[in-house]
PDB file of N, CA and C in Angstrom:
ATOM      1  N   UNK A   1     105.958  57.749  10.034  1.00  0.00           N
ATOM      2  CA  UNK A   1     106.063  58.182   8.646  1.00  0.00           C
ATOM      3  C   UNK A   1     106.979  57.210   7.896  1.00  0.00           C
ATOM      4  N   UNK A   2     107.033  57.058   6.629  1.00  0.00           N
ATOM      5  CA  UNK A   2     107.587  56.351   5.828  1.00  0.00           C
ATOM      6  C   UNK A   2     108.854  57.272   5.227  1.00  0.00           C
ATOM      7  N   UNK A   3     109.917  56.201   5.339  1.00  0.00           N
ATOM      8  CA  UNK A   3     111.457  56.570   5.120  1.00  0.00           C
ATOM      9  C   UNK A   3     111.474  57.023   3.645  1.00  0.00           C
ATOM     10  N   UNK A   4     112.065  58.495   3.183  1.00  0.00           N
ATOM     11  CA  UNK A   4     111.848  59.204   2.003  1.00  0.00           C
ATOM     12  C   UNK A   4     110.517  59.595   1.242  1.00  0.00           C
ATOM     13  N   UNK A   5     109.862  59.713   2.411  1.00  0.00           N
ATOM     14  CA  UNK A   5     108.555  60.509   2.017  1.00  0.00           C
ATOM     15  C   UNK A   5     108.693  61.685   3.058  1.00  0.00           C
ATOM     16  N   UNK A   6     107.743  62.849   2.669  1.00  0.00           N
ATOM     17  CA  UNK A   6     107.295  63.814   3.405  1.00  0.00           C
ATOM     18  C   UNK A   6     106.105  64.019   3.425  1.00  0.00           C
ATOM     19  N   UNK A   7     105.310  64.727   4.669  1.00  0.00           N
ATOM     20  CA  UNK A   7     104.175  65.649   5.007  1.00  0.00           C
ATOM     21  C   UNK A   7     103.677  66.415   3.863  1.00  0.00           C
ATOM     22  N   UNK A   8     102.518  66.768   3.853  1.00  0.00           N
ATOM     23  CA  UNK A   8     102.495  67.473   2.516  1.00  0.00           C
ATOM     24  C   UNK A   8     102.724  69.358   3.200  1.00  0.00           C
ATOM     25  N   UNK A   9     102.980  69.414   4.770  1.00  0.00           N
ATOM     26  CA  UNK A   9     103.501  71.055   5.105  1.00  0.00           C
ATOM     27  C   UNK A   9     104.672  70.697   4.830  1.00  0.00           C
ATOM     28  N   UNK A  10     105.764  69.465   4.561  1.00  0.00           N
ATOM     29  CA  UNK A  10     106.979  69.424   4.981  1.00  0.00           C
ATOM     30  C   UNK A  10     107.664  69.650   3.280  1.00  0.00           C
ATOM     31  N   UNK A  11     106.867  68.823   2.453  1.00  0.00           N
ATOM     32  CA  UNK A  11     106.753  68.792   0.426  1.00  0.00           C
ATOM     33  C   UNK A  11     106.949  70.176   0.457  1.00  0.00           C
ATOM     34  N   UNK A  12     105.613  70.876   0.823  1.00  0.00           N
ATOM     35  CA  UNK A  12     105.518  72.372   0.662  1.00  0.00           C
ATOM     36  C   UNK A  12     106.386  73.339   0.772  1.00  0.00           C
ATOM     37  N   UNK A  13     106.905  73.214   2.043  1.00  0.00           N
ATOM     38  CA  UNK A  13     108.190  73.875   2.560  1.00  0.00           C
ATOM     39  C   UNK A  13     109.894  73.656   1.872  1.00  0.00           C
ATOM     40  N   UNK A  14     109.262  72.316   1.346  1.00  0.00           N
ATOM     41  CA  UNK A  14     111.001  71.897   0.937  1.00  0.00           C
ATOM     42  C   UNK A  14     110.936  72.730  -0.502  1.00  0.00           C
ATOM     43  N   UNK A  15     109.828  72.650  -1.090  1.00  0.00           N
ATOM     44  CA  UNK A  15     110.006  73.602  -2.299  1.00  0.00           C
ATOM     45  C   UNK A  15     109.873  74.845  -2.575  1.00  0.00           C
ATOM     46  N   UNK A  16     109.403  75.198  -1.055  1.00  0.00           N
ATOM     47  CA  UNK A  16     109.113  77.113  -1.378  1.00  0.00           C
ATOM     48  C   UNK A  16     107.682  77.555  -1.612  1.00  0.00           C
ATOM     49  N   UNK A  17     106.384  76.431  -1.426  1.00  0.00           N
ATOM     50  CA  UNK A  17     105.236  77.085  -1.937  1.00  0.00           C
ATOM     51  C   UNK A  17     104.423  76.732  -1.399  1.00  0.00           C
ATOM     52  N   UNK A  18     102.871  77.502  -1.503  1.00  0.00           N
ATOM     53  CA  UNK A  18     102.161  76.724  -0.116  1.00  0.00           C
ATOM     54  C   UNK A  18     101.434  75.581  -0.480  1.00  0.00           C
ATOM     55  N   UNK A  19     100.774  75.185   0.478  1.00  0.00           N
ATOM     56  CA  UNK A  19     100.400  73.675   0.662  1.00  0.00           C
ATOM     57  C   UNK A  19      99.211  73.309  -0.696  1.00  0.00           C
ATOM     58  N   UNK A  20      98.256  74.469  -0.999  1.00  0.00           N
ATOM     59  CA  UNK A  20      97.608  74.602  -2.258  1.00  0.00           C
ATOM     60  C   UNK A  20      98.261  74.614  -3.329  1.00  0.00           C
ATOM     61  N   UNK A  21      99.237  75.004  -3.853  1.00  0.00           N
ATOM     62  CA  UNK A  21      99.846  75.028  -4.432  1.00  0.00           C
ATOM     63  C   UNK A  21     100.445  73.421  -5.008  1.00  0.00           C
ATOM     64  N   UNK A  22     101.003  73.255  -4.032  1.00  0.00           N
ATOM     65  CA  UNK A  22     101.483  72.011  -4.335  1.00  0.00           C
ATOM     66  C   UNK A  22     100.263  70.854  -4.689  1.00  0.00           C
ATOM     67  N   UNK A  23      99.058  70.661  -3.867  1.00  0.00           N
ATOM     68  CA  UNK A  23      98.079  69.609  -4.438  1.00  0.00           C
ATOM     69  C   UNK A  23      97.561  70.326  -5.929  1.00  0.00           C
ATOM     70  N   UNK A  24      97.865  71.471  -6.279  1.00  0.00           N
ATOM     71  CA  UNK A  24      97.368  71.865  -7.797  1.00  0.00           C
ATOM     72  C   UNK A  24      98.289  71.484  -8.440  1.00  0.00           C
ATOM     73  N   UNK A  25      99.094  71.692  -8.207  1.00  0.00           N
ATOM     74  CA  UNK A  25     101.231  70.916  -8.826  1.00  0.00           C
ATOM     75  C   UNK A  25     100.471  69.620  -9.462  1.00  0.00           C
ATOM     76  N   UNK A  26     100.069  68.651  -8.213  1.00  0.00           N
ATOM     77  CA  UNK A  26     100.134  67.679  -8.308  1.00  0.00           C
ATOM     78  C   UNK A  26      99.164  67.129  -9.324  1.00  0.00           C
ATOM     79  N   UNK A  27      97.773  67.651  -9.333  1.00  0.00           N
ATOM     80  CA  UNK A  27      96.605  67.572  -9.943  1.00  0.00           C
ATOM     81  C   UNK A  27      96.492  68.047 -11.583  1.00  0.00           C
ATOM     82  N   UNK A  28      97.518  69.112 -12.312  1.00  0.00           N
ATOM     83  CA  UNK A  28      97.412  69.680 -13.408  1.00  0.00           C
ATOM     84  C   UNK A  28      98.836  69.184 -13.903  1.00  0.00           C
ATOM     85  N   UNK A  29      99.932  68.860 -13.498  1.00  0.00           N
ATOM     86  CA  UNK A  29     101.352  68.953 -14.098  1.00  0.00           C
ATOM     87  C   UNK A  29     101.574  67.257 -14.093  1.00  0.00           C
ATOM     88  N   UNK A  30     101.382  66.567 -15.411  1.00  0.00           N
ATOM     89  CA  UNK A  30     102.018  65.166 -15.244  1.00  0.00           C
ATOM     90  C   UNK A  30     103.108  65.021 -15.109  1.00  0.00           C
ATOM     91  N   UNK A  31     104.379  66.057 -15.158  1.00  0.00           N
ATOM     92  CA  UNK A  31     105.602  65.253 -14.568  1.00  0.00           C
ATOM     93  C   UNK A  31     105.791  65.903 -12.885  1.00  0.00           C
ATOM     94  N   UNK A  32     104.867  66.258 -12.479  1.00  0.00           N
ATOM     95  CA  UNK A  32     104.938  66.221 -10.564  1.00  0.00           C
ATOM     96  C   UNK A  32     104.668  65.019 -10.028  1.00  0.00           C
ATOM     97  N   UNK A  33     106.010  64.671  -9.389  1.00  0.00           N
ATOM     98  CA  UNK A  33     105.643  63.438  -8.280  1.00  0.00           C
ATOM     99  C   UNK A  33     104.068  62.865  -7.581  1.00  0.00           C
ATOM    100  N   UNK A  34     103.373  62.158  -7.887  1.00  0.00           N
ATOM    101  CA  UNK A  34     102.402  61.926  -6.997  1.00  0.00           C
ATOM    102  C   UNK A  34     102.423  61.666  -5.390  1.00  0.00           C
ATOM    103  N   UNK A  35     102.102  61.822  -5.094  1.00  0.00           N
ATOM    104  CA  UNK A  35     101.944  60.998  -3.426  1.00  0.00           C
ATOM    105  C   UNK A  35     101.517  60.046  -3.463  1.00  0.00           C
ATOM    106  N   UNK A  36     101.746  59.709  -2.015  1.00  0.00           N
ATOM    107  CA  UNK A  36     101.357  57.918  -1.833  1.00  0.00           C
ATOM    108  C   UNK A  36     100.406  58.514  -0.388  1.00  0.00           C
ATOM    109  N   UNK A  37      99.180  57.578  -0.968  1.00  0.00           N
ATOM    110  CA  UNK A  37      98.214  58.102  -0.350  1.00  0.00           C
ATOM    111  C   UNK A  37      97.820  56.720   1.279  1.00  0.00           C
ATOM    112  N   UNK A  38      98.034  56.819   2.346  1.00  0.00           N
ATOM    113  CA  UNK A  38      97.907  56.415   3.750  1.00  0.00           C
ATOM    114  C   UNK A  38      96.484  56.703   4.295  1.00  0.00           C
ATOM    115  N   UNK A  39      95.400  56.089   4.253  1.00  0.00           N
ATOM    116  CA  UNK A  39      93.809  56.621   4.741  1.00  0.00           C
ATOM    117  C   UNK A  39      93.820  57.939   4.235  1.00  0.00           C
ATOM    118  N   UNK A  40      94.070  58.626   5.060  1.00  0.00           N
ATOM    119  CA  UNK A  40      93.538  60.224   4.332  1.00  0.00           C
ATOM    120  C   UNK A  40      94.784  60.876   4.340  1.00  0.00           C
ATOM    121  N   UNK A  41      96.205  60.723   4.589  1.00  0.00           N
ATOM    122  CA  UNK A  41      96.990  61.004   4.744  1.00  0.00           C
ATOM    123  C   UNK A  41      97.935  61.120   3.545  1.00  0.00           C
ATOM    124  N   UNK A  42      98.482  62.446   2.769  1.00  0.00           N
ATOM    125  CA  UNK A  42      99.213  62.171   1.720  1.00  0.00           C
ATOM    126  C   UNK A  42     100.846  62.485   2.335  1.00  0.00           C
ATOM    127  N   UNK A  43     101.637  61.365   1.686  1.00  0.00           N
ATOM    128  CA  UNK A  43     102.948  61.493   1.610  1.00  0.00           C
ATOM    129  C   UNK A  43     103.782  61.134   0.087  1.00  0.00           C
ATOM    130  N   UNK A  44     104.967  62.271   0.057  1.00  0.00           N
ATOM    131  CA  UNK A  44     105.574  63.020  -1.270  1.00  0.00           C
ATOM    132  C   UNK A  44     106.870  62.285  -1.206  1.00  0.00           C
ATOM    133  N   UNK A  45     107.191  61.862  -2.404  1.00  0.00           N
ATOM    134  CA  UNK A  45     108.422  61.395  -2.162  1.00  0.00           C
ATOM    135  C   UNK A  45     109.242  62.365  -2.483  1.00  0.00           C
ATOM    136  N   UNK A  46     110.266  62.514  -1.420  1.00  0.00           N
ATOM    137  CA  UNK A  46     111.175  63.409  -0.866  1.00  0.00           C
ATOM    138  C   UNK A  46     112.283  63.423  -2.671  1.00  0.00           C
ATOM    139  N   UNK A  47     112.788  62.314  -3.117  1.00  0.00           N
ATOM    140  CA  UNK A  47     113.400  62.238  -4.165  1.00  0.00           C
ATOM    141  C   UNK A  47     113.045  62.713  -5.341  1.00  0.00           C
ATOM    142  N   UNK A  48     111.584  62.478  -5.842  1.00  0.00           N
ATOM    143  CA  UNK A  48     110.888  62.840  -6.891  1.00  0.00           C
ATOM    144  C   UNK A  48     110.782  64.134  -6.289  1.00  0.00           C
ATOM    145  N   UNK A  49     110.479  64.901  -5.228  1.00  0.00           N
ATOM    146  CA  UNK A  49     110.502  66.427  -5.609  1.00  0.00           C
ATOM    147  C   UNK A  49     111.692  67.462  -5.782  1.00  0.00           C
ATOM    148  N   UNK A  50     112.873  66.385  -4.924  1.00  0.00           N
ATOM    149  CA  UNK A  50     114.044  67.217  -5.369  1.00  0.00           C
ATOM    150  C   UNK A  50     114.157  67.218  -6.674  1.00  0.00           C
ATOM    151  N   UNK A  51     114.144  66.048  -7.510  1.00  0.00           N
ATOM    152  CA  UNK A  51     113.936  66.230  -8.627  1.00  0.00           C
ATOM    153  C   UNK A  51     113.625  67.035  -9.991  1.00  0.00           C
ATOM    154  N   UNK A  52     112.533  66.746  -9.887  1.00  0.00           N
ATOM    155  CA  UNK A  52     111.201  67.952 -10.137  1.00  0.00           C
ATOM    156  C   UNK A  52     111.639  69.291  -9.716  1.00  0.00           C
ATOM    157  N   UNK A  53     112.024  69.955  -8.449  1.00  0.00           N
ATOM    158  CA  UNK A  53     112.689  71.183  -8.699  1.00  0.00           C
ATOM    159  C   UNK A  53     114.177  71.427  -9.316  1.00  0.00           C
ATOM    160  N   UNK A  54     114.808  70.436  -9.061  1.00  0.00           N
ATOM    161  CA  UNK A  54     116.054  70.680 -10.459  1.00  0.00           C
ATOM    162  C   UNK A  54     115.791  70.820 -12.162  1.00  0.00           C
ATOM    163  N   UNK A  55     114.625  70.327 -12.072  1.00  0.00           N
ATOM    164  CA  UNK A  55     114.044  70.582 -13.324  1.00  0.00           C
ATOM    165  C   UNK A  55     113.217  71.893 -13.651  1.00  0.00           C
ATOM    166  N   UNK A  56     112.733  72.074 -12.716  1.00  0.00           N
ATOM    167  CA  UNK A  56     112.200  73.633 -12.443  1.00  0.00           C
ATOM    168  C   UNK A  56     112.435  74.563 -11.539  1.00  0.00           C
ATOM    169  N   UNK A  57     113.816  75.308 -11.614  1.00  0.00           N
ATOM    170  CA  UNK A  57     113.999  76.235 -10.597  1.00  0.00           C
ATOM    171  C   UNK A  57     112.653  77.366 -10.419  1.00  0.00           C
ATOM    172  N   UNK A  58     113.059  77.693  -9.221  1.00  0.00           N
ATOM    173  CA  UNK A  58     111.976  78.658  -8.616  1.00  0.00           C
ATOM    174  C   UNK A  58     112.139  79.613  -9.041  1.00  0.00           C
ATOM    175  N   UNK A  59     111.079  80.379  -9.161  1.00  0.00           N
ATOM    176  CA  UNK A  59     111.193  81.616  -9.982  1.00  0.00           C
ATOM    177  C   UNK A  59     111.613  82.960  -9.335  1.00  0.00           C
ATOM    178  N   UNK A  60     112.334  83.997  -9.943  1.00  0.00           N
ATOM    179  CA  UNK A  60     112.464  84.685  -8.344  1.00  0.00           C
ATOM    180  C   UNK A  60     111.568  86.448  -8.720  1.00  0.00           C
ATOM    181  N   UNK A  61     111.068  86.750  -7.513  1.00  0.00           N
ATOM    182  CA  UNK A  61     110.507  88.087  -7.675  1.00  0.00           C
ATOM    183  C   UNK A  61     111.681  89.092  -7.710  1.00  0.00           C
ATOM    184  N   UNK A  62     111.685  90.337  -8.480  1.00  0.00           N
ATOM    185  CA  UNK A  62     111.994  91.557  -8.064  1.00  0.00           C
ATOM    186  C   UNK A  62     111.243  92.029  -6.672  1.00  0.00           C
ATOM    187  N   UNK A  63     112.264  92.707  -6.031  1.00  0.00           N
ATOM    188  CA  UNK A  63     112.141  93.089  -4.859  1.00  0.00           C
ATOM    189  C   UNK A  63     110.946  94.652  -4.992  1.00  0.00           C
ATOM    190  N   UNK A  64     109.792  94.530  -3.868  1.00  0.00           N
ATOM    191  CA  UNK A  64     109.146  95.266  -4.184  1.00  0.00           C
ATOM    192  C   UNK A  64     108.929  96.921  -4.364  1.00  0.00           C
ATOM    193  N   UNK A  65     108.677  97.520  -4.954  1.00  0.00           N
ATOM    194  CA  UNK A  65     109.109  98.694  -4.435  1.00  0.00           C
ATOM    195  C   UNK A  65     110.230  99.390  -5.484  1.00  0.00           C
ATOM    196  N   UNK A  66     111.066  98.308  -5.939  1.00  0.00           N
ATOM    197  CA  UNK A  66     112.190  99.101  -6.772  1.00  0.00           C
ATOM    198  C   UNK A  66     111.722  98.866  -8.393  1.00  0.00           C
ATOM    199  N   UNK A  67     111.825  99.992  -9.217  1.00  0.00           N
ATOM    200  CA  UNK A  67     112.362  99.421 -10.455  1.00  0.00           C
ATOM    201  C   UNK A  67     113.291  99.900 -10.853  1.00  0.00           C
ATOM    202  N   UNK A  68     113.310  99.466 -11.806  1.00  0.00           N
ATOM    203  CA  UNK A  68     114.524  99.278 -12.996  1.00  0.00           C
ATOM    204  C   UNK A  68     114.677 100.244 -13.454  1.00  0.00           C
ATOM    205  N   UNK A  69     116.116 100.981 -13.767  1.00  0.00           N
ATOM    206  CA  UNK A  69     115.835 102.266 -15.184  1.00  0.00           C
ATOM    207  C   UNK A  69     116.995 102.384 -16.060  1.00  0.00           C
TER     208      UNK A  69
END
Protein backbone atom coordinates (compact mmCIF):
# COMPACT_ATOMS: atom_id res chain seq x y z
CA UNK A 1 0.00 0.00 0.00
CA UNK A 2 1.03 3.51 -0.49
CA UNK A 3 2.32 5.69 2.53
CA UNK A 4 -0.85 8.07 3.59
CA UNK A 5 -3.37 6.42 1.72
CA UNK A 6 -6.03 3.99 2.91
CA UNK A 7 -8.27 0.90 1.85
CA UNK A 8 -11.47 2.04 0.96
CA UNK A 9 -12.85 -0.59 4.39
CA UNK A 10 -10.03 1.29 6.20
CA UNK A 11 -11.43 5.37 4.58
CA UNK A 12 -14.76 3.91 5.68
CA UNK A 13 -14.00 3.02 9.09
CA UNK A 14 -11.80 6.03 9.82
CA UNK A 15 -14.89 8.13 9.23
CA UNK A 16 -17.74 6.22 10.72
CA UNK A 17 -19.69 5.12 7.50
CA UNK A 18 -20.06 2.31 5.29
CA UNK A 19 -18.11 1.53 2.36
CA UNK A 20 -21.27 2.77 -0.01
CA UNK A 21 -21.46 5.54 1.49
CA UNK A 22 -18.27 6.75 1.10
CA UNK A 23 -17.93 5.94 -2.97
CA UNK A 24 -21.39 8.16 -3.05
CA UNK A 25 -19.29 10.86 -0.77
CA UNK A 26 -16.99 10.62 -3.34
CA UNK A 27 -19.15 10.64 -6.58
CA UNK A 28 -21.85 13.61 -5.57
CA UNK A 29 -19.76 15.99 -3.03
CA UNK A 30 -16.89 18.07 -4.91
CA UNK A 31 -15.07 18.93 -1.86
CA UNK A 32 -14.56 14.91 -0.89
CA UNK A 33 -11.11 13.75 -1.37
CA UNK A 34 -10.85 11.59 -4.48
CA UNK A 35 -8.90 8.42 -4.52
CA UNK A 36 -6.07 7.41 -6.35
CA UNK A 37 -7.05 4.76 -8.38
CA UNK A 38 -4.21 1.35 -8.61
CA UNK A 39 -5.83 -1.27 -11.50
CA UNK A 40 -8.99 -1.76 -9.78
CA UNK A 41 -7.90 -0.87 -6.51
CA UNK A 42 -9.03 2.49 -4.81
CA UNK A 43 -6.84 4.27 -2.26
CA UNK A 44 -8.02 7.59 0.00
CA UNK A 45 -5.80 9.89 1.13
CA UNK A 46 -5.65 9.46 4.75
CA UNK A 47 -5.02 13.55 5.07
CA UNK A 48 -7.71 14.80 2.78
CA UNK A 49 -10.25 12.76 4.80
CA UNK A 50 -9.19 13.85 8.10
CA UNK A 51 -9.74 16.90 6.69
CA UNK A 52 -12.95 16.75 5.14
CA UNK A 53 -14.29 15.42 8.48
CA UNK A 54 -13.07 18.47 10.44
CA UNK A 55 -15.04 20.20 8.12
CA UNK A 56 -17.96 18.03 8.59
CA UNK A 57 -18.49 16.59 11.91
CA UNK A 58 -20.56 13.50 12.15
CA UNK A 59 -23.82 13.77 12.87
CA UNK A 60 -25.05 12.20 15.99
CA UNK A 61 -28.38 10.10 16.52
CA UNK A 62 -30.64 10.33 19.56
CA UNK A 63 -30.53 7.23 21.30
CA UNK A 64 -33.35 4.95 20.31
CA UNK A 65 -36.21 4.44 22.16
CA UNK A 66 -36.07 7.70 24.27
CA UNK A 67 -37.71 10.97 23.72
CA UNK A 68 -37.63 14.15 24.75
CA UNK A 69 -40.30 16.01 26.96
Amino acid sequence: MIEGHLTTDDAAARLGIARQTLYNLAHTRDDFPKPLRIGRTLLWPAAGLDAWRRKHPARRKPPRGRQEQ
